[in-house]
N, C-alpha and C. Protein backbone atom coordinates (compact mmCIF):
# COMPACT_ATOMS: atom_id res chain seq x y z
N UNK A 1 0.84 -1.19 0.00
CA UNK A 1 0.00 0.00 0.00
C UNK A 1 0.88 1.25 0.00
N UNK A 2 0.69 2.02 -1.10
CA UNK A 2 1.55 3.47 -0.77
C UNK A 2 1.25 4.70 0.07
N UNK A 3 2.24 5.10 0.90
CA UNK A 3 2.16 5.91 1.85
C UNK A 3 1.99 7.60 0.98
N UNK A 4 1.55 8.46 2.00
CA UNK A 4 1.09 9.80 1.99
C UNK A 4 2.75 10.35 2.50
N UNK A 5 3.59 11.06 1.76
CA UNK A 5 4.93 11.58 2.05
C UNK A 5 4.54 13.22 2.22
N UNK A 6 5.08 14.02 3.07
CA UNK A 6 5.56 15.21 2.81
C UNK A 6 6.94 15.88 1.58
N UNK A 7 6.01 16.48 0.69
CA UNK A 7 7.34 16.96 0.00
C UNK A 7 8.46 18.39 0.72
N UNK A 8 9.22 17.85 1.53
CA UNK A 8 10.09 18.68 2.24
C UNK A 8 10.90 19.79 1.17
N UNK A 9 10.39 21.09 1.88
CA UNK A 9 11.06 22.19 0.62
C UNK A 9 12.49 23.09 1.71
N UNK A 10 13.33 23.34 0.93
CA UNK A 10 14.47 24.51 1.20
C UNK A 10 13.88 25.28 2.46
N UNK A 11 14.18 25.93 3.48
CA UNK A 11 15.66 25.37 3.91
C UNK A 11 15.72 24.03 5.22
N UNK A 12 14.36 23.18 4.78
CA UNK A 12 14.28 22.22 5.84
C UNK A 12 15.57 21.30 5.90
N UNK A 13 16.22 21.34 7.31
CA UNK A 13 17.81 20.25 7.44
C UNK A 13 17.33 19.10 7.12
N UNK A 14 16.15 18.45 6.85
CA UNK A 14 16.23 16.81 6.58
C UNK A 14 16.86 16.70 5.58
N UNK A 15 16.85 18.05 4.54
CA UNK A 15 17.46 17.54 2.89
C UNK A 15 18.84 17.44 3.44
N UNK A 16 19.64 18.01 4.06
CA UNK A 16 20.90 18.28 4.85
C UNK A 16 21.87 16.39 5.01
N UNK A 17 20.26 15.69 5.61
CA UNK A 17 21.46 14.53 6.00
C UNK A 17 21.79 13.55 4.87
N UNK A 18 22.72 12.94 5.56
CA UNK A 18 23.43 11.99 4.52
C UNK A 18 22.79 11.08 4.52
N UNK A 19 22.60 10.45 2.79
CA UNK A 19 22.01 9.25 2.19
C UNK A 19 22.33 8.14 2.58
N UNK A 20 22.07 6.96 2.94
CA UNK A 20 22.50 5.50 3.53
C UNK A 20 22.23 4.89 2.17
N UNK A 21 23.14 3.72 1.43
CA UNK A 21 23.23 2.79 1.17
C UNK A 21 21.74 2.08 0.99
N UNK A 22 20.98 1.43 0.05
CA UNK A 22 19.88 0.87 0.41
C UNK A 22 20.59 -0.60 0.36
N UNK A 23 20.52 -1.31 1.39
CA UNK A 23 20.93 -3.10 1.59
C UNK A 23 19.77 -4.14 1.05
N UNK A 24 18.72 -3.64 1.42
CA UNK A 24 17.43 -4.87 1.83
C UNK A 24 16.32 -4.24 0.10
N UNK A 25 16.54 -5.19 -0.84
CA UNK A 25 15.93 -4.87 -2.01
C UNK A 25 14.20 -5.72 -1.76
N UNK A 26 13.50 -5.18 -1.16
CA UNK A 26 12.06 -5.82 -0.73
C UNK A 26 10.65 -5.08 -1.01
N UNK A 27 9.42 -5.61 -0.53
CA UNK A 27 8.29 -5.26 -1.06
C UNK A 27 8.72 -3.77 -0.06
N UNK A 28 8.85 -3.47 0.68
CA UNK A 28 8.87 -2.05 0.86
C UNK A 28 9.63 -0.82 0.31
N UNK A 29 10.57 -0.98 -0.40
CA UNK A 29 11.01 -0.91 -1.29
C UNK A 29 10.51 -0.28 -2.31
N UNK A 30 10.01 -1.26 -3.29
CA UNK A 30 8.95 -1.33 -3.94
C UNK A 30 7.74 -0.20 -4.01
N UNK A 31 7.40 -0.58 -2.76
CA UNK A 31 6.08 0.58 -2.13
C UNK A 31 6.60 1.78 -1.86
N UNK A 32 7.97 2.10 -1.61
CA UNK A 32 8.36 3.24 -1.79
C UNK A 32 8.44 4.21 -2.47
N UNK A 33 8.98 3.52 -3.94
CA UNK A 33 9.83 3.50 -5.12
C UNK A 33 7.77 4.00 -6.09
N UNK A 34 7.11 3.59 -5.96
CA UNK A 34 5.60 3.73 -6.19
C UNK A 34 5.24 4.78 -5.67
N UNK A 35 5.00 5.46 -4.45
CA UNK A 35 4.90 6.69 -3.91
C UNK A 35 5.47 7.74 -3.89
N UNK A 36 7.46 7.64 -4.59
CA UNK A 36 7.97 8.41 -5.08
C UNK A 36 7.28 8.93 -6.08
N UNK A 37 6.95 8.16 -7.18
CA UNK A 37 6.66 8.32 -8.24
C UNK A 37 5.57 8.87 -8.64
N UNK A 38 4.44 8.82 -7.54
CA UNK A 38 3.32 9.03 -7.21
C UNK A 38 3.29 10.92 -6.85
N UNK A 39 4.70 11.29 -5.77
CA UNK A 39 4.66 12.30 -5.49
C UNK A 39 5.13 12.97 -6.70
N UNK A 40 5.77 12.76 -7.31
CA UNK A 40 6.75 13.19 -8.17
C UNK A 40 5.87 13.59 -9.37
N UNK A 41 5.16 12.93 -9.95
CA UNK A 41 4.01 13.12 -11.10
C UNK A 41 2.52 13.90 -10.57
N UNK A 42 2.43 13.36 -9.36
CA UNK A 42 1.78 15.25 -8.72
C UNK A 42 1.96 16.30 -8.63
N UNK A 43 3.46 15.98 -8.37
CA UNK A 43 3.95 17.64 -7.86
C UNK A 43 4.67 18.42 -9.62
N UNK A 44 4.34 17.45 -10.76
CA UNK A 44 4.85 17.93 -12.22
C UNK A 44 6.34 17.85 -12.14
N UNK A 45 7.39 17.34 -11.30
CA UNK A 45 9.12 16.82 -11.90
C UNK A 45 8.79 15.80 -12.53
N UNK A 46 9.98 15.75 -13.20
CA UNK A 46 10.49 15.01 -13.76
C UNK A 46 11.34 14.21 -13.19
N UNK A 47 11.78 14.72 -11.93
CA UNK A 47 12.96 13.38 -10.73
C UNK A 47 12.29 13.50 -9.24
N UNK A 48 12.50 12.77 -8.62
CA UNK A 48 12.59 13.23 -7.50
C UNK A 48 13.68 11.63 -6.53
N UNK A 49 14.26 12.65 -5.53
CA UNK A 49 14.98 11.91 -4.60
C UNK A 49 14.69 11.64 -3.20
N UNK A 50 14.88 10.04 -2.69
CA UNK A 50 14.34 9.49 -1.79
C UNK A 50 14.20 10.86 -0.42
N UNK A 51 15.48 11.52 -0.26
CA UNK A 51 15.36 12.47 0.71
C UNK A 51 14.40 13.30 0.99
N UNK A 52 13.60 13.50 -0.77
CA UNK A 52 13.23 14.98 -0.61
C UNK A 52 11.73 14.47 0.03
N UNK A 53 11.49 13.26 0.58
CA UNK A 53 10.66 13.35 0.80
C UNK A 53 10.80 12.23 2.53
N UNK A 54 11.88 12.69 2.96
CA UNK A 54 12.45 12.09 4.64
C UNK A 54 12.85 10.36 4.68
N UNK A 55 13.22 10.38 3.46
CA UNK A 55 13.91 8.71 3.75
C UNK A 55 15.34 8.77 3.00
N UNK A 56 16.01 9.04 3.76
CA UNK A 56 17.81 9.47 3.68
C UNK A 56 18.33 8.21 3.05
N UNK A 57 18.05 7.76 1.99
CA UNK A 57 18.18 6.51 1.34
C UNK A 57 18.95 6.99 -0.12
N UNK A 58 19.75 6.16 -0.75
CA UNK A 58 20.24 6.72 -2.30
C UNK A 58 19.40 5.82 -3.27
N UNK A 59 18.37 6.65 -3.64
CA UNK A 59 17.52 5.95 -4.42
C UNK A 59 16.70 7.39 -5.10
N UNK A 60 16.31 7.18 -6.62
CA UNK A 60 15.94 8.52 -7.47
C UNK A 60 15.12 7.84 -8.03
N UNK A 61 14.15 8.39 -8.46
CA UNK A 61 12.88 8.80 -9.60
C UNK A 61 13.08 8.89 -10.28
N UNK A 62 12.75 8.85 -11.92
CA UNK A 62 12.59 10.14 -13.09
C UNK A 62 12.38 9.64 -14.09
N UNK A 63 11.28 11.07 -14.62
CA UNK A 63 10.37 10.42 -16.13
C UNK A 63 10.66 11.27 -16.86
N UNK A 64 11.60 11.10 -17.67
CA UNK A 64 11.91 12.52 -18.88
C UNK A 64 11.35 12.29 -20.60
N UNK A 65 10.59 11.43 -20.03
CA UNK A 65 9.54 10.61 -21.37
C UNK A 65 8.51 11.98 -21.69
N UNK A 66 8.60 12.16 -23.09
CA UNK A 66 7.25 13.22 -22.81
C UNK A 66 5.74 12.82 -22.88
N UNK A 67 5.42 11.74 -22.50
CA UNK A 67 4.24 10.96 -22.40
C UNK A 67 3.71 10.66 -20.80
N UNK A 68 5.16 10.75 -20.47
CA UNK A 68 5.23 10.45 -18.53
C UNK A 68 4.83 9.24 -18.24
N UNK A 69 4.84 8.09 -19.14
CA UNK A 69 4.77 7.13 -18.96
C UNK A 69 5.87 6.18 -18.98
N UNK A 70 7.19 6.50 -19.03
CA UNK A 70 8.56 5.82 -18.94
C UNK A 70 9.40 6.03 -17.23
N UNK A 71 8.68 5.17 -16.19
CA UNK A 71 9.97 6.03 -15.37
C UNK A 71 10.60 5.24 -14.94
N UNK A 72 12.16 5.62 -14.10
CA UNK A 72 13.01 4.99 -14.27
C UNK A 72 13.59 4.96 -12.57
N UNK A 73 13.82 4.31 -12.11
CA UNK A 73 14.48 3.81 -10.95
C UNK A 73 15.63 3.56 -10.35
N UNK A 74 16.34 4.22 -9.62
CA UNK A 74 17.78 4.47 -9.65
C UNK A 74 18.32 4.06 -7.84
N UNK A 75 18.27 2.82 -7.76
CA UNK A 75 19.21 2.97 -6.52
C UNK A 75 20.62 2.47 -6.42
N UNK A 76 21.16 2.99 -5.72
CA UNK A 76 22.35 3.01 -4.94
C UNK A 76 23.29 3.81 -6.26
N UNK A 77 23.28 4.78 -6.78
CA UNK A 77 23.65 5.18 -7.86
C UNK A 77 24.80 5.88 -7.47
N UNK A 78 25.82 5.75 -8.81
CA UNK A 78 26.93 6.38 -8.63
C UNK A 78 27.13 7.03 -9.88
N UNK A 79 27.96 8.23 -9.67
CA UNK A 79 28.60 9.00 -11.06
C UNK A 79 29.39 8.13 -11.45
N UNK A 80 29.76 8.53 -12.82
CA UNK A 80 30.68 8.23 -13.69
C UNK A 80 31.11 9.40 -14.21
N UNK A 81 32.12 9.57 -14.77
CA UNK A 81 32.74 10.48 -15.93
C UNK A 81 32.08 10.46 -16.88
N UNK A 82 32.51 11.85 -17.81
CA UNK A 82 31.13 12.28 -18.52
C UNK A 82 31.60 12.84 -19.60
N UNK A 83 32.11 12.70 -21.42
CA UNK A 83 32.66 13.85 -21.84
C UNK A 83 31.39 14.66 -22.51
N UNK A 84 32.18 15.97 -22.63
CA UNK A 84 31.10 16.77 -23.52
C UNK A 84 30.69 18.14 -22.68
N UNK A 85 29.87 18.49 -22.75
CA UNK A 85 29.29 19.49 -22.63
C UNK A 85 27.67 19.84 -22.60
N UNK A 86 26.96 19.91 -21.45
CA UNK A 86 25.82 20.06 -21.66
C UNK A 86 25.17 21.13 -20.50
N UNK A 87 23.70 21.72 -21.62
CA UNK A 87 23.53 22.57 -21.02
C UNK A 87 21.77 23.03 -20.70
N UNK A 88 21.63 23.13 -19.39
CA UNK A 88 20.12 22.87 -19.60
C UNK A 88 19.59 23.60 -18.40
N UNK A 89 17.96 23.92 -18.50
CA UNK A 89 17.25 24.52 -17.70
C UNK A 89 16.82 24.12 -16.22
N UNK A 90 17.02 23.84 -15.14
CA UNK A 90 16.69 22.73 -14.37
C UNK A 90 16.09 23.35 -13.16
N UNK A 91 14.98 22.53 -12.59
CA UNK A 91 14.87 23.30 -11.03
C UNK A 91 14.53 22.24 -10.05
N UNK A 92 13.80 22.16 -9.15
CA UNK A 92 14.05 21.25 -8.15
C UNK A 92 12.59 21.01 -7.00
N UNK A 93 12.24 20.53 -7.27
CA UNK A 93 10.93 20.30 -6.25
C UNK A 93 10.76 21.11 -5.00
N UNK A 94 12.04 21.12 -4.31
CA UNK A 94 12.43 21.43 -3.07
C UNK A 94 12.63 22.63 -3.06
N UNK A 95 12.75 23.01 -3.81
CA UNK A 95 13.06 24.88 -4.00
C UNK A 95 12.43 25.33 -5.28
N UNK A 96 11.03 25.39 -4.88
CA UNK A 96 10.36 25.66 -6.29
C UNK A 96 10.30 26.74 -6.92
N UNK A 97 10.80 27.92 -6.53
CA UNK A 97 10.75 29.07 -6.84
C UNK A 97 12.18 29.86 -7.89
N UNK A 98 13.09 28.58 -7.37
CA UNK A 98 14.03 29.04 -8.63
C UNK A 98 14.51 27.55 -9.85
N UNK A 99 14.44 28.57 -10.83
CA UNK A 99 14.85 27.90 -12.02
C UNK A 99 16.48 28.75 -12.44
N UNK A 100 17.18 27.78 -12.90
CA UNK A 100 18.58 28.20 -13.39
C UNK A 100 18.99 27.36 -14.65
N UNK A 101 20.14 27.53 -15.46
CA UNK A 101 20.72 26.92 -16.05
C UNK A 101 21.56 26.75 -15.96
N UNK A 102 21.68 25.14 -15.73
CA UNK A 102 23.29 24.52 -15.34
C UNK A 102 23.84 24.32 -16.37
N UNK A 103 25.19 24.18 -16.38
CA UNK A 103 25.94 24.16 -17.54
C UNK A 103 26.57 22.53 -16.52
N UNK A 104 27.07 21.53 -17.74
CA UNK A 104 27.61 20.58 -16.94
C UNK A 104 28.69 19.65 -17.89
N UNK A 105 29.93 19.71 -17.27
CA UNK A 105 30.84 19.48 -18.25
C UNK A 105 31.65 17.92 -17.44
């Protein structure tokens, strides 16, 4: 059954703490990973992260499908190296009031 989350906005410290590792891949999980997605396509992003909504977990959202029917599931995620150059409009659930363009190389 999916839970009712608060979407925590700027300058609340929960976004502040550090992400844990997810170990235990299970139906709660699952039910999480569903209510992200749930908040996330309410609130109109395109990502959202386990934090932004009080579960300090490394685990992401995101539907950059323009149908919003593709989304994609990201835990325990790590960067990689990147070549190129890119450059784009972006803003953030959590701080809804500003939009910027990141440049990201």
């Amino acid at each position: 059954m999916e839970q009712d989350f608060e979407l925590l906005q700027f300058p609340d410290e929960r976004l502040r703490k550090v992400s844990k590792s997810v170990e235990r891949f299970d139906a709660g999980l699952t039910t999480l990973s569903k209510s992200m997605l749930r908040v996330m396509y309410e609130s109109k992003g395109i990502g959202l992260a386990a934090p932004q909504i009080n579960h300090p977990i490394r685990m992401i959202v995101i539907d950059i499908s323009e149908d919003r029917n593709s989304p994609l599931i990201f835990v325990n995620p790590k960067l990689s190296s990147f070549k190129g150059n890119v450059e784009s409009n972006e803003g953030c659930l959590s701080v809804p009031e500003i939009r910027t363009t990141v440049k990201r190389h």
